[in-house]
N, C-alpha and C. Protein backbone atom coordinates (compact mmCIF):
# COMPACT_ATOMS: atom_id res chain seq x y z
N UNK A 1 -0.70 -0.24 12.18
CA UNK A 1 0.71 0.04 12.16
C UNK A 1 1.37 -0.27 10.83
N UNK A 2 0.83 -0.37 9.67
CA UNK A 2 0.93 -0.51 8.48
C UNK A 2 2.34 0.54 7.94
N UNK A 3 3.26 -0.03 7.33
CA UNK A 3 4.34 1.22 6.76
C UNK A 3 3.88 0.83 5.44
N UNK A 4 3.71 1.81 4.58
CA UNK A 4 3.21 1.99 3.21
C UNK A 4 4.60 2.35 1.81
N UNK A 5 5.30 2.06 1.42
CA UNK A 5 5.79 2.32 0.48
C UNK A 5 5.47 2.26 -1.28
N UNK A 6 5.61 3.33 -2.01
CA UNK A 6 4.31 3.60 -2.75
C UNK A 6 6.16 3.95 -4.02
N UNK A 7 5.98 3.49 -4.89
CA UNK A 7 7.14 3.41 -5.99
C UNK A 7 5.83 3.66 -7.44
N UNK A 8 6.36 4.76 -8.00
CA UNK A 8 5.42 5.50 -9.17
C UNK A 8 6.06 6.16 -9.89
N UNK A 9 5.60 6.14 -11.32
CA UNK A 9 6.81 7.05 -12.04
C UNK A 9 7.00 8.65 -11.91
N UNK A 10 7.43 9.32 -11.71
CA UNK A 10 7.62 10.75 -11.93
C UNK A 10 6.41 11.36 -12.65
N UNK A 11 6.25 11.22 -13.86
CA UNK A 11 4.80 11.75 -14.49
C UNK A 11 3.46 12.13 -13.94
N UNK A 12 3.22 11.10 -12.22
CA UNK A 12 1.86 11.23 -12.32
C UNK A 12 1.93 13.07 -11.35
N UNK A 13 0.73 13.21 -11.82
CA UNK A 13 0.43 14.44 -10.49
C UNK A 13 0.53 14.56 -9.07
N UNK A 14 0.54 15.62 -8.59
CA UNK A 14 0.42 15.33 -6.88
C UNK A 14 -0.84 14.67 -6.47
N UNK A 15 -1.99 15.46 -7.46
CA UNK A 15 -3.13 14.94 -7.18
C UNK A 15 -3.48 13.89 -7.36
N UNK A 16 -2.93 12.88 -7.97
CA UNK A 16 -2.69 11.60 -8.38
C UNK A 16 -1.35 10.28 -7.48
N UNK A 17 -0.75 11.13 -7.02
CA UNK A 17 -0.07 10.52 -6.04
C UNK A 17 -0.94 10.77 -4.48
N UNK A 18 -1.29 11.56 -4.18
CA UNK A 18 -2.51 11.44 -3.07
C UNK A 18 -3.42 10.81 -3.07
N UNK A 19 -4.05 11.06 -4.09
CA UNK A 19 -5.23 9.91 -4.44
C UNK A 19 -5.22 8.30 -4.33
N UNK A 20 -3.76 7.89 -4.61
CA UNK A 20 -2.95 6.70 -4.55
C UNK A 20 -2.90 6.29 -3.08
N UNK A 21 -1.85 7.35 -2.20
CA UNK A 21 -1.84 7.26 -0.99
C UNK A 21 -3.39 6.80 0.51
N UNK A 22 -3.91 7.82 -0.31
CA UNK A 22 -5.55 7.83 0.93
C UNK A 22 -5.99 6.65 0.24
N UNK A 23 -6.12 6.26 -1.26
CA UNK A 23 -6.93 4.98 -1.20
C UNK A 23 -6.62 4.08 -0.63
N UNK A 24 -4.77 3.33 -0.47
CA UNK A 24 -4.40 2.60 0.25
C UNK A 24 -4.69 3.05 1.87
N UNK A 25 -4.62 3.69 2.57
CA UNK A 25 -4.93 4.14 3.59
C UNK A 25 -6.10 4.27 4.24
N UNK A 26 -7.31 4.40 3.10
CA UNK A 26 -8.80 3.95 3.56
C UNK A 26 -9.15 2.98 3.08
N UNK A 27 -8.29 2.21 2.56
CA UNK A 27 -8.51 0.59 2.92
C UNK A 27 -8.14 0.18 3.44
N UNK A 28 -6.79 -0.24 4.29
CA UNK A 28 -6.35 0.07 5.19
C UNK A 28 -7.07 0.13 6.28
N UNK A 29 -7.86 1.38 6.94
CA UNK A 29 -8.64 1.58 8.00
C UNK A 29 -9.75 0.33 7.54
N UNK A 30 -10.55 0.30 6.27
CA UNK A 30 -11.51 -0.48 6.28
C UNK A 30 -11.53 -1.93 6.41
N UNK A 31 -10.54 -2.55 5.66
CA UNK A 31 -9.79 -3.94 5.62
C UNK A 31 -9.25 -4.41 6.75
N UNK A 32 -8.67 -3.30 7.53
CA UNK A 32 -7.53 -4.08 8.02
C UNK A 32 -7.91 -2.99 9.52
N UNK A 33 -8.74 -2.77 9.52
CA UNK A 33 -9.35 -1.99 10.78
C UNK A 33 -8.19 -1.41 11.66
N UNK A 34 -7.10 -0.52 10.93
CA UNK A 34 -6.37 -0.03 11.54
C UNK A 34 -6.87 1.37 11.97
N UNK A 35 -6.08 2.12 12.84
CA UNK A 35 -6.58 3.75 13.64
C UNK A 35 -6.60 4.83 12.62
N UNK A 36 -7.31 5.38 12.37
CA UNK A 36 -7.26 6.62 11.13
C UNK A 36 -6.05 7.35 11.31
N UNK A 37 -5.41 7.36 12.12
CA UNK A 37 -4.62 8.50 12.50
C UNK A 37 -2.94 7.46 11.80
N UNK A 38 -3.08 6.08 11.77
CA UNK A 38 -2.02 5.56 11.49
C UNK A 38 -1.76 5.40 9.99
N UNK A 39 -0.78 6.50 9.62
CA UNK A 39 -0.87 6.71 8.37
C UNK A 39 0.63 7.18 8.14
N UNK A 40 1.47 6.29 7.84
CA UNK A 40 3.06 6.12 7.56
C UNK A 40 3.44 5.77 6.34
N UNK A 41 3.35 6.60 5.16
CA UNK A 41 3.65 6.71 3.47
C UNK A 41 4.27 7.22 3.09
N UNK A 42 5.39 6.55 2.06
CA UNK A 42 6.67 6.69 1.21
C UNK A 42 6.24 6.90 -0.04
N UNK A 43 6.33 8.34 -0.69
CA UNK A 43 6.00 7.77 -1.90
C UNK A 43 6.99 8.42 -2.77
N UNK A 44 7.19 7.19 -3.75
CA UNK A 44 8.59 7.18 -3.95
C UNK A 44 8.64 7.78 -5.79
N UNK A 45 9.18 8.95 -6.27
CA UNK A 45 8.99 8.77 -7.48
C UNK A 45 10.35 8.63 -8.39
N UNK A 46 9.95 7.53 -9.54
CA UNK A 46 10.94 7.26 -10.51
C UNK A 46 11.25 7.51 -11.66
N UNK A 47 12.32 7.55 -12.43
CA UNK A 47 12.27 7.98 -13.85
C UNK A 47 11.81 6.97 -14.03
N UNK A 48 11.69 6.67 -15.51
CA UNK A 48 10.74 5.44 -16.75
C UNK A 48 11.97 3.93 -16.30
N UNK A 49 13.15 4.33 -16.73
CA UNK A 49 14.17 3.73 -16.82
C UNK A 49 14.65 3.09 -15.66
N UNK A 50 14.05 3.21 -14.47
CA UNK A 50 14.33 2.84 -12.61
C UNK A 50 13.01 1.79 -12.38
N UNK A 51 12.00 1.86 -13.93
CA UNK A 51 10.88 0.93 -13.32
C UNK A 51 11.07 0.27 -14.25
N UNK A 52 11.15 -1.11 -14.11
CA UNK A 52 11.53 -2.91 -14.50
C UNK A 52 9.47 -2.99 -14.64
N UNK A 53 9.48 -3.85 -15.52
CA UNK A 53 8.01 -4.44 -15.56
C UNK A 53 7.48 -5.87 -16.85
N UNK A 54 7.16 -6.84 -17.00
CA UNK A 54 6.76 -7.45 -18.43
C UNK A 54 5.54 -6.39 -18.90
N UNK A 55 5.49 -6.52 -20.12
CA UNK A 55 4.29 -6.67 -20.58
C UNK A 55 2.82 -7.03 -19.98
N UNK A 56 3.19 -8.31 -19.90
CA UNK A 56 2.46 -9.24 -19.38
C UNK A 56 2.74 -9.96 -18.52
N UNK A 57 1.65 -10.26 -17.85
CA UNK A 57 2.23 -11.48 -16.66
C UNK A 57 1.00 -11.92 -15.75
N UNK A 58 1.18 -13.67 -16.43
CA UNK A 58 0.06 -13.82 -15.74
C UNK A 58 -1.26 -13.39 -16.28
N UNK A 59 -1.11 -13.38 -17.84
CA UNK A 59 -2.33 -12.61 -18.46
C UNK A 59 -3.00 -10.85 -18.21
N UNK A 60 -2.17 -10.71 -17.19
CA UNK A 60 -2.31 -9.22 -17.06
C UNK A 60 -1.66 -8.32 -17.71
N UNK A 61 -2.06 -7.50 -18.00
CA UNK A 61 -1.10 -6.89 -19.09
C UNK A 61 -0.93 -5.15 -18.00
N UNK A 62 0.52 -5.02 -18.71
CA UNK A 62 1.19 -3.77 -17.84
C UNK A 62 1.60 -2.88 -18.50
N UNK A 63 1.80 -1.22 -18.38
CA UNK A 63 1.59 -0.38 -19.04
C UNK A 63 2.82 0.46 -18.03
N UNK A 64 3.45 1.82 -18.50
CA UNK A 64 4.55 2.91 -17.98
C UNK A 64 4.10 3.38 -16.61
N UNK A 65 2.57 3.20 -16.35
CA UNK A 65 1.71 3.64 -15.58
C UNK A 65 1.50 2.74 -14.24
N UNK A 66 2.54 1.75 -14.51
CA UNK A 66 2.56 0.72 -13.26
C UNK A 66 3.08 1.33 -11.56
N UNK A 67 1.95 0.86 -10.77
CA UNK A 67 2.09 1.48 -9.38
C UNK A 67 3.13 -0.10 -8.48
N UNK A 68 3.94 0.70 -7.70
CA UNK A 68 4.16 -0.47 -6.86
C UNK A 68 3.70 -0.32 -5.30
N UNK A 69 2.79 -0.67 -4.89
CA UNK A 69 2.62 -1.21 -3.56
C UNK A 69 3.07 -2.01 -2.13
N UNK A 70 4.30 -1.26 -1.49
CA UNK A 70 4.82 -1.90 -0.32
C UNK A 70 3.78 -2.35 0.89
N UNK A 71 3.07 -2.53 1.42
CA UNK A 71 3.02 -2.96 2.99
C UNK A 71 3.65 -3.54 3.70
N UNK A 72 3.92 -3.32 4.42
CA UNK A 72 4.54 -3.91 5.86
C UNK A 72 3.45 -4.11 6.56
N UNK A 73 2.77 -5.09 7.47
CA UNK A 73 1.78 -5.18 8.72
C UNK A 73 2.43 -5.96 9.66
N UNK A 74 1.42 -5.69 11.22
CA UNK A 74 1.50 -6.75 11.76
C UNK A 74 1.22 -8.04 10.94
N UNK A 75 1.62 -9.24 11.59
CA UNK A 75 0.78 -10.51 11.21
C UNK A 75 -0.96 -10.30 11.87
N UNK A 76 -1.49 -11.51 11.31
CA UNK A 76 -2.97 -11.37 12.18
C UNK A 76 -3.69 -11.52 11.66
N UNK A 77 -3.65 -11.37 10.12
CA UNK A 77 -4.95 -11.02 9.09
C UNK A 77 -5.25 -12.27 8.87
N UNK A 78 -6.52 -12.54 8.43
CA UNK A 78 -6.94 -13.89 7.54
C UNK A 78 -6.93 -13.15 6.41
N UNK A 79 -7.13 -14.55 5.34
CA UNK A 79 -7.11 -14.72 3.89
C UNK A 79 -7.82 -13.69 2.99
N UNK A 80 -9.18 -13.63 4.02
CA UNK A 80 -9.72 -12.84 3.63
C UNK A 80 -9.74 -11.40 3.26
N UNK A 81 -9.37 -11.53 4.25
CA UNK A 81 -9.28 -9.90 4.84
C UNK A 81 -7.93 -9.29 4.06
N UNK A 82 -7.06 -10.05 3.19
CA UNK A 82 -6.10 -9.91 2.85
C UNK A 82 -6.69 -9.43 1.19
N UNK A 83 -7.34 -10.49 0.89
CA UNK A 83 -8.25 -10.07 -0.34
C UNK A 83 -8.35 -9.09 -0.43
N UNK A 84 -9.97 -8.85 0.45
CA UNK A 84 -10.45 -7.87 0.65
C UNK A 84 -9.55 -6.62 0.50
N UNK A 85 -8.49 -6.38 1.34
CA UNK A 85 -7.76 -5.10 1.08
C UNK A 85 -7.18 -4.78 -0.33
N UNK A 86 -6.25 -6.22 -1.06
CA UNK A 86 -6.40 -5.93 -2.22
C UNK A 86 -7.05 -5.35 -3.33
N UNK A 87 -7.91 -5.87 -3.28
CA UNK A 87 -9.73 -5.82 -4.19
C UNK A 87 -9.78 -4.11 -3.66
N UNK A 88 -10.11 -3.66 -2.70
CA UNK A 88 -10.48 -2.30 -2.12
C UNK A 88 -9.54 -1.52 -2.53
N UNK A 89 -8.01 -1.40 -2.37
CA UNK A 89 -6.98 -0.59 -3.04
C UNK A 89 -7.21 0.11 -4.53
N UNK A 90 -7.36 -1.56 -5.07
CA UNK A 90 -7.49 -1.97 -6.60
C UNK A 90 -8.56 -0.47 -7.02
N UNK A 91 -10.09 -1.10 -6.28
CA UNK A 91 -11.11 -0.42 -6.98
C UNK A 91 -10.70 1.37 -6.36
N UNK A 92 -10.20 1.34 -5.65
CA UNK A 92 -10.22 2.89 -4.87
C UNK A 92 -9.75 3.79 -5.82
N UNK A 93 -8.38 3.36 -5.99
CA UNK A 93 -7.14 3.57 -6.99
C UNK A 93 -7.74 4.18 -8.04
N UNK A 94 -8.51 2.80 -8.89
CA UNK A 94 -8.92 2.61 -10.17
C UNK A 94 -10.07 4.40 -10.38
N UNK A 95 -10.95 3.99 -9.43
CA UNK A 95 -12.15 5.00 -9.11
C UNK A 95 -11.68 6.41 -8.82
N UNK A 96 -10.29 6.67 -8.43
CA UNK A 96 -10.18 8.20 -7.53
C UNK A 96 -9.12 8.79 -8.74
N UNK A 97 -8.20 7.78 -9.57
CA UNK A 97 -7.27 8.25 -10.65
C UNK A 97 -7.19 7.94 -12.02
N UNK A 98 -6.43 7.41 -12.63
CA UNK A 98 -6.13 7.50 -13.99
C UNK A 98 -5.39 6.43 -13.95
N UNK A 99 -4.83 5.53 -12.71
CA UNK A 99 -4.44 3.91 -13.05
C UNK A 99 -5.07 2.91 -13.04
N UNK A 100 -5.13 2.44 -13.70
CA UNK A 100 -5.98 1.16 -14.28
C UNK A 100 -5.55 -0.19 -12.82
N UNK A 101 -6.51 -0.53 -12.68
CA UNK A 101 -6.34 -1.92 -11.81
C UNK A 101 -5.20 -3.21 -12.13
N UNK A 102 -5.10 -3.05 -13.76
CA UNK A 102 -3.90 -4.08 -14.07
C UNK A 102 -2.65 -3.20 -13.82
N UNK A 103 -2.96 -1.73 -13.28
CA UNK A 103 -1.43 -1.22 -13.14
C UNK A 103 -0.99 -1.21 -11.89
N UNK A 104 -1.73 -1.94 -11.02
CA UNK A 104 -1.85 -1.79 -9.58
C UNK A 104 -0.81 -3.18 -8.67
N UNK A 105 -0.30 -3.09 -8.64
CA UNK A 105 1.17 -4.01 -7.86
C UNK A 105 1.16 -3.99 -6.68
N UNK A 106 0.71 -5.40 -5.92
CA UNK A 106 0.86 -4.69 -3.92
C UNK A 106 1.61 -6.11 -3.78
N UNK A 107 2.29 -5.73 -2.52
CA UNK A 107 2.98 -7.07 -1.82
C UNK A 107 2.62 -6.60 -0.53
N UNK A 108 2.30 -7.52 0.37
CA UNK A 108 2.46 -7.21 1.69
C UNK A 108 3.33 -8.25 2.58
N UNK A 109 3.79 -7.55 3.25
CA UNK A 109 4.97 -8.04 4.05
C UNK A 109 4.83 -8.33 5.79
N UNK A 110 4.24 -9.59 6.30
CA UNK A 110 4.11 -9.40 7.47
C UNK A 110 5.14 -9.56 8.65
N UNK A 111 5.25 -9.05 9.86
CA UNK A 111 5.80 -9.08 10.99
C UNK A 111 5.42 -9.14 12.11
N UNK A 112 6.05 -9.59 13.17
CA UNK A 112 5.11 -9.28 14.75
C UNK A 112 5.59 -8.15 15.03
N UNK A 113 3.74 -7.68 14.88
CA UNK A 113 3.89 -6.12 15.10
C UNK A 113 4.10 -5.64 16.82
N UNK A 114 4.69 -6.45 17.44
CA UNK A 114 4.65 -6.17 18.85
C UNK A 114 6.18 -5.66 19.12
N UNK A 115 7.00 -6.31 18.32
CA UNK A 115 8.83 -5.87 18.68
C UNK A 115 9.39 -5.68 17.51
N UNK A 116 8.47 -5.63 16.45
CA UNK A 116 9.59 -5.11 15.02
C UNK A 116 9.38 -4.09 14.53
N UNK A 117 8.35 -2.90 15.52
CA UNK A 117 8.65 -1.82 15.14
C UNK A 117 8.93 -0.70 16.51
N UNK A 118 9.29 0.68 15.98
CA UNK A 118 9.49 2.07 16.97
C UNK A 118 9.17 2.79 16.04
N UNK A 119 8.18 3.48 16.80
CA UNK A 119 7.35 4.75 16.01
C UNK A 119 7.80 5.73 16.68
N UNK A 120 9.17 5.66 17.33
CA UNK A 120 9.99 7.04 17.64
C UNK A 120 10.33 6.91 19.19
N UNK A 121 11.06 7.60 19.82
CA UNK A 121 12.00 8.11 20.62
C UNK A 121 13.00 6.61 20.95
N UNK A 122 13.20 5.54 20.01
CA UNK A 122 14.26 4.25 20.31
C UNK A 122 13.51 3.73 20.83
N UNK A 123 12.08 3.54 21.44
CA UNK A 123 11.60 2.06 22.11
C UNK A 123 10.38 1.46 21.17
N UNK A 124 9.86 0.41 21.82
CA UNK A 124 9.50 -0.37 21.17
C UNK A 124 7.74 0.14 22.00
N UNK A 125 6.84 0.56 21.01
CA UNK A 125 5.69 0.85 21.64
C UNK A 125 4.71 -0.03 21.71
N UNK A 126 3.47 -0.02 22.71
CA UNK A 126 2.82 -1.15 22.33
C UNK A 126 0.96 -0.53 22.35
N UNK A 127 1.10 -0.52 20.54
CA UNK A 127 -0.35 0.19 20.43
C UNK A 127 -1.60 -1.01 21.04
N UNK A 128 -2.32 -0.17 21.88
CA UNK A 128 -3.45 -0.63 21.98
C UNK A 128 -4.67 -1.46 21.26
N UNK A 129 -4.50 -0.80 19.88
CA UNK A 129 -5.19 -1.87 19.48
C UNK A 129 -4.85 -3.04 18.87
N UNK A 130 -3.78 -3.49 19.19
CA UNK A 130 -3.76 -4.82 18.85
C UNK A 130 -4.26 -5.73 19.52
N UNK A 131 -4.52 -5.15 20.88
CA UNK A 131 -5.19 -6.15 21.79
C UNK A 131 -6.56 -6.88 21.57
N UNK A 132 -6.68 -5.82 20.39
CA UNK A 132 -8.32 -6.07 20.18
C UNK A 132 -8.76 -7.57 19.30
C-alpha cells in the first residue's frame, strides 16, 4: 500500500521517468513484499529553479539531476528491509537510467496502514495482505 511521490526536474525523458517509477516499484514488490498490482505514483516534474539541493552533503555530492523519493508505507518493516529497499531503488535507478546513485533522495514515511488510508469510494479498506 505504498504511495510513491517521485519530484524530478523537467529535462529527464518519459523513458527515464518510467524507468524511475518501476524501479521504485520493483523494489517495492521485492523489499517490501508488497502486491504487484499496488502501484500508486506521483511523478512530479520541476523547473531547475523549484529544486533546492547542496552541493554536497554528507560527502555526497549532488548534481541538477537530483531525484526526490516520497514513500509513504504501512509501519512493519525492520531495519533491514528498509536498507535493503534503499540499496535496490539506488542500484535499479542507477542500472535502468542516466541518474547516478548520489542523485538518488528517498524518505520514507510510515503509518498504520490499517486506518490512514482509502483507496476509494470514502472507506477505509482492509487489504489482505497485511495479515500476512
Amino acid at each position: 500500500m505504498p504511495f510513491v511521490r517521485i519530484s524530478l526536474p523537467k529535462v529527464f525523458s518519459q523513458e527515464t521517468k518510467d524507468g524511475i517509477s518501476n524501479s521504485v516499484h520493483n523494489s517495492l514488490v521485492q523489499e517490501f513484499n508488497i502486491p504487484q498490482d499496488d502501484y500508486f505514483h506521483i511523478i512530479e516534474e520541476l523547473e531547475p529553479q523549484q529544486i533546492k539541493f547542496p552541493e554536497t552533503y554528507l560527502n555526497i555530492p549532488h548534481t541538477s539531476d537530483i531525484v526526490y523519493i516520497q514513500i509513504i508505507a504501512g509501519q512493519g518493516r525492520t531495519l533491514e528491509q528498509k536498507k535493503g529497499l534503499y540499496k535496490e531503488i539506488a542500484n535499479r535507478i542507477a542500472n535502468s537510467t542516466t541518474v547516478t546513485k548520489n542523485n538518488i533522495f528517498i524518505v520514507l514515511l510510515e503509518n498504520d496502514g490499517r486506518q490512514n488510508w482509502s483507496f476509494g469510494n470514502g472507506e477505509i479498506q482492509e487489504p489482505k495482505h497485511l495479515d500476512k
